[in-house]
Structure formats: structure tokens, C-alpha cells
PDB file of N, CA and C in Angstrom:
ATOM      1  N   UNK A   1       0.850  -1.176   0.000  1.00  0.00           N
ATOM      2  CA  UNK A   1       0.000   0.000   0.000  1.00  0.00           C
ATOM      3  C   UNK A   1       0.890   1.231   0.000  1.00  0.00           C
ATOM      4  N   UNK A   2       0.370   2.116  -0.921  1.00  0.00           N
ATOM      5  CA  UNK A   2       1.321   2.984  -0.994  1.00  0.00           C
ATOM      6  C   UNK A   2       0.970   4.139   0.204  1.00  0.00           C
ATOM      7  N   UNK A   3       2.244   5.244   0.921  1.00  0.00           N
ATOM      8  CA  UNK A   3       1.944   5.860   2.172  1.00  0.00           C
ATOM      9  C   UNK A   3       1.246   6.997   1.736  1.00  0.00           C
ATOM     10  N   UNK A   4       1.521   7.682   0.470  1.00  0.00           N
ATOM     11  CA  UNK A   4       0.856   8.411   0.498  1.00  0.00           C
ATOM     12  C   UNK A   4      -0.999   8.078   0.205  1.00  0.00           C
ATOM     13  N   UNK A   5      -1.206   7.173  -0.407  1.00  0.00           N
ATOM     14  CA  UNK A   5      -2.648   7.364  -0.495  1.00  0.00           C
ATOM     15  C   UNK A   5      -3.766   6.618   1.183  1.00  0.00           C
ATOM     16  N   UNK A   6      -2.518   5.953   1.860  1.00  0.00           N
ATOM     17  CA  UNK A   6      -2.696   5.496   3.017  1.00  0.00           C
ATOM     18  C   UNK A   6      -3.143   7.029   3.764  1.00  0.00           C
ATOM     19  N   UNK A   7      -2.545   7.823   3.598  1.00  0.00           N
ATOM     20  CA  UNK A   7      -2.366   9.292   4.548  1.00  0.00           C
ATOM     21  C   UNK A   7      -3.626   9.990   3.700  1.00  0.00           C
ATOM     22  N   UNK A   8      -3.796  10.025   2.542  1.00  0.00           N
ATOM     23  CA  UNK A   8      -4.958  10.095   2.059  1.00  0.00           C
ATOM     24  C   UNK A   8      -6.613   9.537   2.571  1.00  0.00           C
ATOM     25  N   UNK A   9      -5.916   8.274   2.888  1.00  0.00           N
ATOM     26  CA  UNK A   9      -7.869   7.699   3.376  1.00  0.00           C
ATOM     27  C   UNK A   9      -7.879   8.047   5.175  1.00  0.00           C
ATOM     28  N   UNK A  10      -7.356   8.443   6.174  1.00  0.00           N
ATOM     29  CA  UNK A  10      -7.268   8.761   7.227  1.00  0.00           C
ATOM     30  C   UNK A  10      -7.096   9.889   7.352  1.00  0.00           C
ATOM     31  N   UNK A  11      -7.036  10.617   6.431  1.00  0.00           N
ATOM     32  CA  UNK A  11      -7.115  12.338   6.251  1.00  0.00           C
ATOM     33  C   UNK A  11      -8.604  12.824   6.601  1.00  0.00           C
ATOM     34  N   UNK A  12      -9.347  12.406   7.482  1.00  0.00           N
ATOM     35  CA  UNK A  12     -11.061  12.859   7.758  1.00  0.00           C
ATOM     36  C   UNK A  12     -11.090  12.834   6.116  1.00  0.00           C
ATOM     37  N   UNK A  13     -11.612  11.814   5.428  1.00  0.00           N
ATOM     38  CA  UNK A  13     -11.948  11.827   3.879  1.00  0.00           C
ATOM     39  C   UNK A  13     -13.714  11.298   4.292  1.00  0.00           C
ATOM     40  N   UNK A  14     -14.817  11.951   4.275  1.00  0.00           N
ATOM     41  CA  UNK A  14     -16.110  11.727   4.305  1.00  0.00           C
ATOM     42  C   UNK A  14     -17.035  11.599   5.589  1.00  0.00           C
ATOM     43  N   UNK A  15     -16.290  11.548   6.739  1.00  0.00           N
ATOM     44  CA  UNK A  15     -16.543  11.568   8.150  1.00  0.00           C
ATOM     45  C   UNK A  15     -16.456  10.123   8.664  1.00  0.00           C
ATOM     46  N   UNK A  16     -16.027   8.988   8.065  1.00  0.00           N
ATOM     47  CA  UNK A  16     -15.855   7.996   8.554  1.00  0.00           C
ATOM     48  C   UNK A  16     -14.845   7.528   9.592  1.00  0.00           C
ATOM     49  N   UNK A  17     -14.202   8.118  10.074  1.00  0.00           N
ATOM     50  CA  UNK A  17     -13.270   8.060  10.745  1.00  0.00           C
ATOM     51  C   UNK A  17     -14.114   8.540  12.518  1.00  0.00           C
ATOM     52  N   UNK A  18     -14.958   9.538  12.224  1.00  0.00           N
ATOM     53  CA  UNK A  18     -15.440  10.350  13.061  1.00  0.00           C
ATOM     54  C   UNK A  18     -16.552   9.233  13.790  1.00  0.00           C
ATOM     55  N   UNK A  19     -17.608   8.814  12.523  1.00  0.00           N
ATOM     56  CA  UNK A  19     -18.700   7.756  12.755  1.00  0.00           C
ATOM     57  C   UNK A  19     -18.011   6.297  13.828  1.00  0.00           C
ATOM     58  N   UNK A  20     -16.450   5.776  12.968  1.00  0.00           N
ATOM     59  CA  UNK A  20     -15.886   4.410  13.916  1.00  0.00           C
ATOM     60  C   UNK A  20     -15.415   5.168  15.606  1.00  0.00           C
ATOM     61  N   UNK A  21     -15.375   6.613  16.004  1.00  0.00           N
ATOM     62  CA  UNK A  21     -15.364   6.754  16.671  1.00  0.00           C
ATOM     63  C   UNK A  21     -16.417   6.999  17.806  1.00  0.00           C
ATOM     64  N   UNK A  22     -17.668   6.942  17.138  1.00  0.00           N
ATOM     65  CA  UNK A  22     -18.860   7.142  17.977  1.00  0.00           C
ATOM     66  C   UNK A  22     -19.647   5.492  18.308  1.00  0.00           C
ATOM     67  N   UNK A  23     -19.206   4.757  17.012  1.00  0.00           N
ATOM     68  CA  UNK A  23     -19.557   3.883  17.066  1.00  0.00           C
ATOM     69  C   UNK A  23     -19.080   2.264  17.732  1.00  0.00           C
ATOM     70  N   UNK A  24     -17.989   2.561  17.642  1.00  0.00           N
ATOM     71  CA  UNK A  24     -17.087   1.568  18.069  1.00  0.00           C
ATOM     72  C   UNK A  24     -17.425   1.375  19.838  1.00  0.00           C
ATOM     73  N   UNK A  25     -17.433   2.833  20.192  1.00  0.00           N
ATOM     74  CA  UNK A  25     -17.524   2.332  22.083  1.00  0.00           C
ATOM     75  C   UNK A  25     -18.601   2.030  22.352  1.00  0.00           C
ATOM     76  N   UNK A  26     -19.827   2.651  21.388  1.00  0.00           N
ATOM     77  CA  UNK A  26     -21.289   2.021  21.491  1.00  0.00           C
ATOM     78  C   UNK A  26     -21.376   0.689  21.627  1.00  0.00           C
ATOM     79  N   UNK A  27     -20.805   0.164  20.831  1.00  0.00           N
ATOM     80  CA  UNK A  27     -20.409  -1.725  20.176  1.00  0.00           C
ATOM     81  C   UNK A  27     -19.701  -2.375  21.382  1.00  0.00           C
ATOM     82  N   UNK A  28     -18.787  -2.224  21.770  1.00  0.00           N
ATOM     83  CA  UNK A  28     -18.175  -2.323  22.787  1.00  0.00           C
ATOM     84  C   UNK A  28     -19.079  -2.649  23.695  1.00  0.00           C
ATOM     85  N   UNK A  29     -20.001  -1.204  24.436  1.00  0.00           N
ATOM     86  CA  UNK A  29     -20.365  -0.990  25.789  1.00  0.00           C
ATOM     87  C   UNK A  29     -21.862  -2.028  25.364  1.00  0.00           C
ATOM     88  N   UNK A  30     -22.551  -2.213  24.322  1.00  0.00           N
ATOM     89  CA  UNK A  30     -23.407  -3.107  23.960  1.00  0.00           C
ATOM     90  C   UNK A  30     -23.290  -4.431  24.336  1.00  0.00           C
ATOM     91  N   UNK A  31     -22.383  -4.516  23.376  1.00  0.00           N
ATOM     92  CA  UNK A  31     -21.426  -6.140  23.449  1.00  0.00           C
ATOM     93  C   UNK A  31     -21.004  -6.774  24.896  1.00  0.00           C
ATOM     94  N   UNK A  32     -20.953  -5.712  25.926  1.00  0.00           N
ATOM     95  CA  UNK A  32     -20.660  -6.059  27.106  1.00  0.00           C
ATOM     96  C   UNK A  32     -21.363  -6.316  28.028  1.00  0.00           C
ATOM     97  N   UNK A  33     -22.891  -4.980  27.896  1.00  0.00           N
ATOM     98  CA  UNK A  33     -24.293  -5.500  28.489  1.00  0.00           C
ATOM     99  C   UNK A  33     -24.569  -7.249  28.168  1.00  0.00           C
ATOM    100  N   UNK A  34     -24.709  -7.489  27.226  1.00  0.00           N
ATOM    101  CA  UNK A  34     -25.091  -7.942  26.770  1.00  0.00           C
ATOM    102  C   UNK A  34     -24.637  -9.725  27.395  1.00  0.00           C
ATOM    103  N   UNK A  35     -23.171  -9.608  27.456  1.00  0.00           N
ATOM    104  CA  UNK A  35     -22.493 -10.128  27.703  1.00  0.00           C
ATOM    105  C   UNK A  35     -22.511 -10.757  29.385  1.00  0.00           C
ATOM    106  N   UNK A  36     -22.766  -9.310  30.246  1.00  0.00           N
ATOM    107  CA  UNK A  36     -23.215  -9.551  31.508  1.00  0.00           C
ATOM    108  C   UNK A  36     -24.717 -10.417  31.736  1.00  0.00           C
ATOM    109  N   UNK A  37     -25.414  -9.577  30.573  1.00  0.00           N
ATOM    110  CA  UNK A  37     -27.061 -10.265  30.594  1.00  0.00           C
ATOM    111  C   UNK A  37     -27.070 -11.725  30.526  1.00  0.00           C
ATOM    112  N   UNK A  38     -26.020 -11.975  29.786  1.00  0.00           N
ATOM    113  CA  UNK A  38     -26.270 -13.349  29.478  1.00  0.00           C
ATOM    114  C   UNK A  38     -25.489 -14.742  30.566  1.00  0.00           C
ATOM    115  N   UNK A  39     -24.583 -14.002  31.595  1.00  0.00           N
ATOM    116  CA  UNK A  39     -24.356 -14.595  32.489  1.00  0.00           C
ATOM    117  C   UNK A  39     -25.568 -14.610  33.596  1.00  0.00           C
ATOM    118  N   UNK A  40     -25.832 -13.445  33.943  1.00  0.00           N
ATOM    119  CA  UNK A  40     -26.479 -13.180  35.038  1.00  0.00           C
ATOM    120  C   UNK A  40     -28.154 -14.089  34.759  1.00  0.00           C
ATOM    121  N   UNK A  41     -28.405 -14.121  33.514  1.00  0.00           N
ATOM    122  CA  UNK A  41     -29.628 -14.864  32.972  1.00  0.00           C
ATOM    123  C   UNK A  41     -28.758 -16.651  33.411  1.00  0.00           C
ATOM    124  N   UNK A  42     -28.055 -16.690  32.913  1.00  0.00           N
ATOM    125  CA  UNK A  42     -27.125 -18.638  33.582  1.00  0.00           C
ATOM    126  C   UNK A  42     -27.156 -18.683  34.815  1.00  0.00           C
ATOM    127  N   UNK A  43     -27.024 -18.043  35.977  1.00  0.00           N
ATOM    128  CA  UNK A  43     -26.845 -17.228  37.037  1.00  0.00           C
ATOM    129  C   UNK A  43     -28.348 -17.601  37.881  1.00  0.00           C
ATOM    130  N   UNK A  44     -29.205 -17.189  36.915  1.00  0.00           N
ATOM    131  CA  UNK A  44     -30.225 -16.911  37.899  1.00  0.00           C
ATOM    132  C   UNK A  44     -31.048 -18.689  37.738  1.00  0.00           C
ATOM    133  N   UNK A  45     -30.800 -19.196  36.582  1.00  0.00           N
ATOM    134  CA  UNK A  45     -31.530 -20.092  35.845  1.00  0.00           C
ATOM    135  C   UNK A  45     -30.820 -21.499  36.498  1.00  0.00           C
ATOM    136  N   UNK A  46     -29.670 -21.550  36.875  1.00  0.00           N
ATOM    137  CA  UNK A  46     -29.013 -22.637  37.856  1.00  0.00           C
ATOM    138  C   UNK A  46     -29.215 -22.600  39.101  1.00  0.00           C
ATOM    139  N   UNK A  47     -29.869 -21.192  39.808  1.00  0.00           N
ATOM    140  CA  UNK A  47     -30.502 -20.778  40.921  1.00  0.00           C
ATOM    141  C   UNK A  47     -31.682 -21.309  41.002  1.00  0.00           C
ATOM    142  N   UNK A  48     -32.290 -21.159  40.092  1.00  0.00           N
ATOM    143  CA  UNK A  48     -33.774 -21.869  40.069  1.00  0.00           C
ATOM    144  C   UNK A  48     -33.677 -23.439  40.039  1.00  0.00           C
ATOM    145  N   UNK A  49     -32.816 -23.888  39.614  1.00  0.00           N
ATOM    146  CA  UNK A  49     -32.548 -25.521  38.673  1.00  0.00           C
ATOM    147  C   UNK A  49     -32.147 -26.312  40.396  1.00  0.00           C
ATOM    148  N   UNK A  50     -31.881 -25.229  41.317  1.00  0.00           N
ATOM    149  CA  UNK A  50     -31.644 -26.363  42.722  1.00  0.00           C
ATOM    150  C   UNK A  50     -33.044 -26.252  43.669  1.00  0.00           C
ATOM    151  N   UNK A  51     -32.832 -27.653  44.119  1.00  0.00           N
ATOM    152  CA  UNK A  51     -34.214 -28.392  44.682  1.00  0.00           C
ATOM    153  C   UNK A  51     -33.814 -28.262  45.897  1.00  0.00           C
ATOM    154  N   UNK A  52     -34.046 -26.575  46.191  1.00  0.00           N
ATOM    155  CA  UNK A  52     -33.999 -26.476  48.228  1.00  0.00           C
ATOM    156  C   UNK A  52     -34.552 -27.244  48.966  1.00  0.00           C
ATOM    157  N   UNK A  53     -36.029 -27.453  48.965  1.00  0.00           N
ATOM    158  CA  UNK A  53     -36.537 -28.628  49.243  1.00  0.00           C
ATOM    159  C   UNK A  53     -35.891 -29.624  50.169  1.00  0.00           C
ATOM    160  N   UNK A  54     -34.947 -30.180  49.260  1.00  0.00           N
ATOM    161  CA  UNK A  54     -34.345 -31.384  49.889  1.00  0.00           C
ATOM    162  C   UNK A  54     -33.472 -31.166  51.334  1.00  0.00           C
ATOM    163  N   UNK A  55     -33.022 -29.976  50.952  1.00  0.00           N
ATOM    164  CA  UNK A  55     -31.970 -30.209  52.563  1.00  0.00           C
ATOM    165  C   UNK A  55     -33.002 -29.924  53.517  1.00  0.00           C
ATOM    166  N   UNK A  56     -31.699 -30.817  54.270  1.00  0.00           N
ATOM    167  CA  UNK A  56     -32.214 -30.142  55.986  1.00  0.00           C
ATOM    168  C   UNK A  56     -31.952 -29.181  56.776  1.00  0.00           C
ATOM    169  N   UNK A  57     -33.122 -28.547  57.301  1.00  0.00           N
ATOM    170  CA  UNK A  57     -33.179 -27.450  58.236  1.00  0.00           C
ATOM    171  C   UNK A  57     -32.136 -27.545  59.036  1.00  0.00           C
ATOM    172  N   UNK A  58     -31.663 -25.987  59.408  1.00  0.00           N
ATOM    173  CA  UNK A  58     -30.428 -26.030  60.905  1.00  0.00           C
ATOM    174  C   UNK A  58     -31.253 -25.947  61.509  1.00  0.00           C
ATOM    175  N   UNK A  59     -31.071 -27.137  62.868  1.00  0.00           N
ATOM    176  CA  UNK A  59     -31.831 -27.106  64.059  1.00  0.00           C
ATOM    177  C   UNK A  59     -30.526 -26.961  65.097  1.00  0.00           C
ATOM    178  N   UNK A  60     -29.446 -27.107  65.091  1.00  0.00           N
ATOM    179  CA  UNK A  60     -28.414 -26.877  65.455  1.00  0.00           C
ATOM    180  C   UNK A  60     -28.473 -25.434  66.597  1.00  0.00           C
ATOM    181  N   UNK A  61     -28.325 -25.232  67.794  1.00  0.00           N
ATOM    182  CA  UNK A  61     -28.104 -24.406  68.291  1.00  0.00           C
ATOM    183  C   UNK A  61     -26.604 -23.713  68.981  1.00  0.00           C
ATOM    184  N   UNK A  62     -25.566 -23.253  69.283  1.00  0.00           N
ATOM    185  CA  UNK A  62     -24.761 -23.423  70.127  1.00  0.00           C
ATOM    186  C   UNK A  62     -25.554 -23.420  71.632  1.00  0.00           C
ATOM    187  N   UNK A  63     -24.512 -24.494  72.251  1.00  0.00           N
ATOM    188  CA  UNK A  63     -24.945 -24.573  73.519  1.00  0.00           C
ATOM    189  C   UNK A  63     -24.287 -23.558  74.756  1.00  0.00           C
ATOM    190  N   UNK A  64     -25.228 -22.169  74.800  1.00  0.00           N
ATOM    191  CA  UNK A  64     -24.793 -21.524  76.244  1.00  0.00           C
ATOM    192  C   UNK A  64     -24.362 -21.766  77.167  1.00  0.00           C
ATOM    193  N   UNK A  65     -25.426 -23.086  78.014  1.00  0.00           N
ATOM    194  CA  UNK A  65     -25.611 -22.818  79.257  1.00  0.00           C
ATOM    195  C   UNK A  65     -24.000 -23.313  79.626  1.00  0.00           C
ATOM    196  N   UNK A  66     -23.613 -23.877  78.944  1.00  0.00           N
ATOM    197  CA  UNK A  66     -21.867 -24.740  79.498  1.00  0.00           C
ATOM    198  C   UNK A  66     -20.631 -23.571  79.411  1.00  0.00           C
ATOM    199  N   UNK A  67     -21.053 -22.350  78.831  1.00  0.00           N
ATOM    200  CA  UNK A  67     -20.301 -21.302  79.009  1.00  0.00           C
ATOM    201  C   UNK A  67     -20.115 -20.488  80.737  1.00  0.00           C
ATOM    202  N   UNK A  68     -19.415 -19.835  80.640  1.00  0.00           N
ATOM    203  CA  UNK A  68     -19.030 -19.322  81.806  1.00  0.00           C
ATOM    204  C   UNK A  68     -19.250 -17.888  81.619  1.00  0.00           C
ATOM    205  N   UNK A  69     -19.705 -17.096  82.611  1.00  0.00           N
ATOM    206  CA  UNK A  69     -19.510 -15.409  82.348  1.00  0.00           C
ATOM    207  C   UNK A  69     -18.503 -15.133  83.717  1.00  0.00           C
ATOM    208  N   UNK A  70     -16.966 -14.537  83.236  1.00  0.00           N
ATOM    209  CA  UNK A  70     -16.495 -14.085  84.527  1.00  0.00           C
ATOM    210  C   UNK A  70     -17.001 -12.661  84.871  1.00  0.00           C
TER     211      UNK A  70
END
């Protein structure tokens, strides 16, 4: 590629340069929602997928009375 016509198309030639700059962090910050959404949706959906149900209650207390107060 030759440098000068390289220095030519990055010369602000039509505003495209201007547009990948508005657009690009849009894409980005999209791409990343998006990205979170789709964990936090796995997230919630393996949350649902366990059968609380089954365990057992803490009935477990610590035992006071064998303590001492000086």
C-alpha cells in the first residue's frame, strides 16, 4: 500500500473516521451489556434448577448454658 494514499484515506476523507469513533464504544459498551445479561440470565436459571426442598433445616443451636460469664 502505498503511504501516500494510506495518509490520504485517514485524512477525515467523508466523516468515517469520526462515525468508527462514535460507534465503536457504542459496540463495545453493547457487546458487554449484553455479555453480563447473558451470564447473570445462567446465574439466575441454575438458581432456580436447585431443589432447596431437599436439605435439611439447621436445628443446630450453640450450647450456652456450658459457658461461663467471669
Amino acid at each position: 500500500m502505498n503511504l501516500r494514499y494510506f495518509a490520504q484515506l485517514v485524512a477525515h476523507q467523508g466523516g468515517w473516521d469520526e462515525i468508527l469513533m462514535v460507534v465503536a464504544p457504542l459496540g463495545i459498551v453493547g457487546f458487554l451489556l449484553w455479555l453480563a445479561n447473558k451470564r447473570i440470565s445462567g446465574q439466575l436459571e441454575d438458581a432456580d434448577n436447585l431443589d432447596l426442598g431437599e436439605r435439611e433445616p439447621v436445628t443446630s443451636q450453640p450450647d450456652v448454658s456450658s459457658s461461663t460469664i467471669s
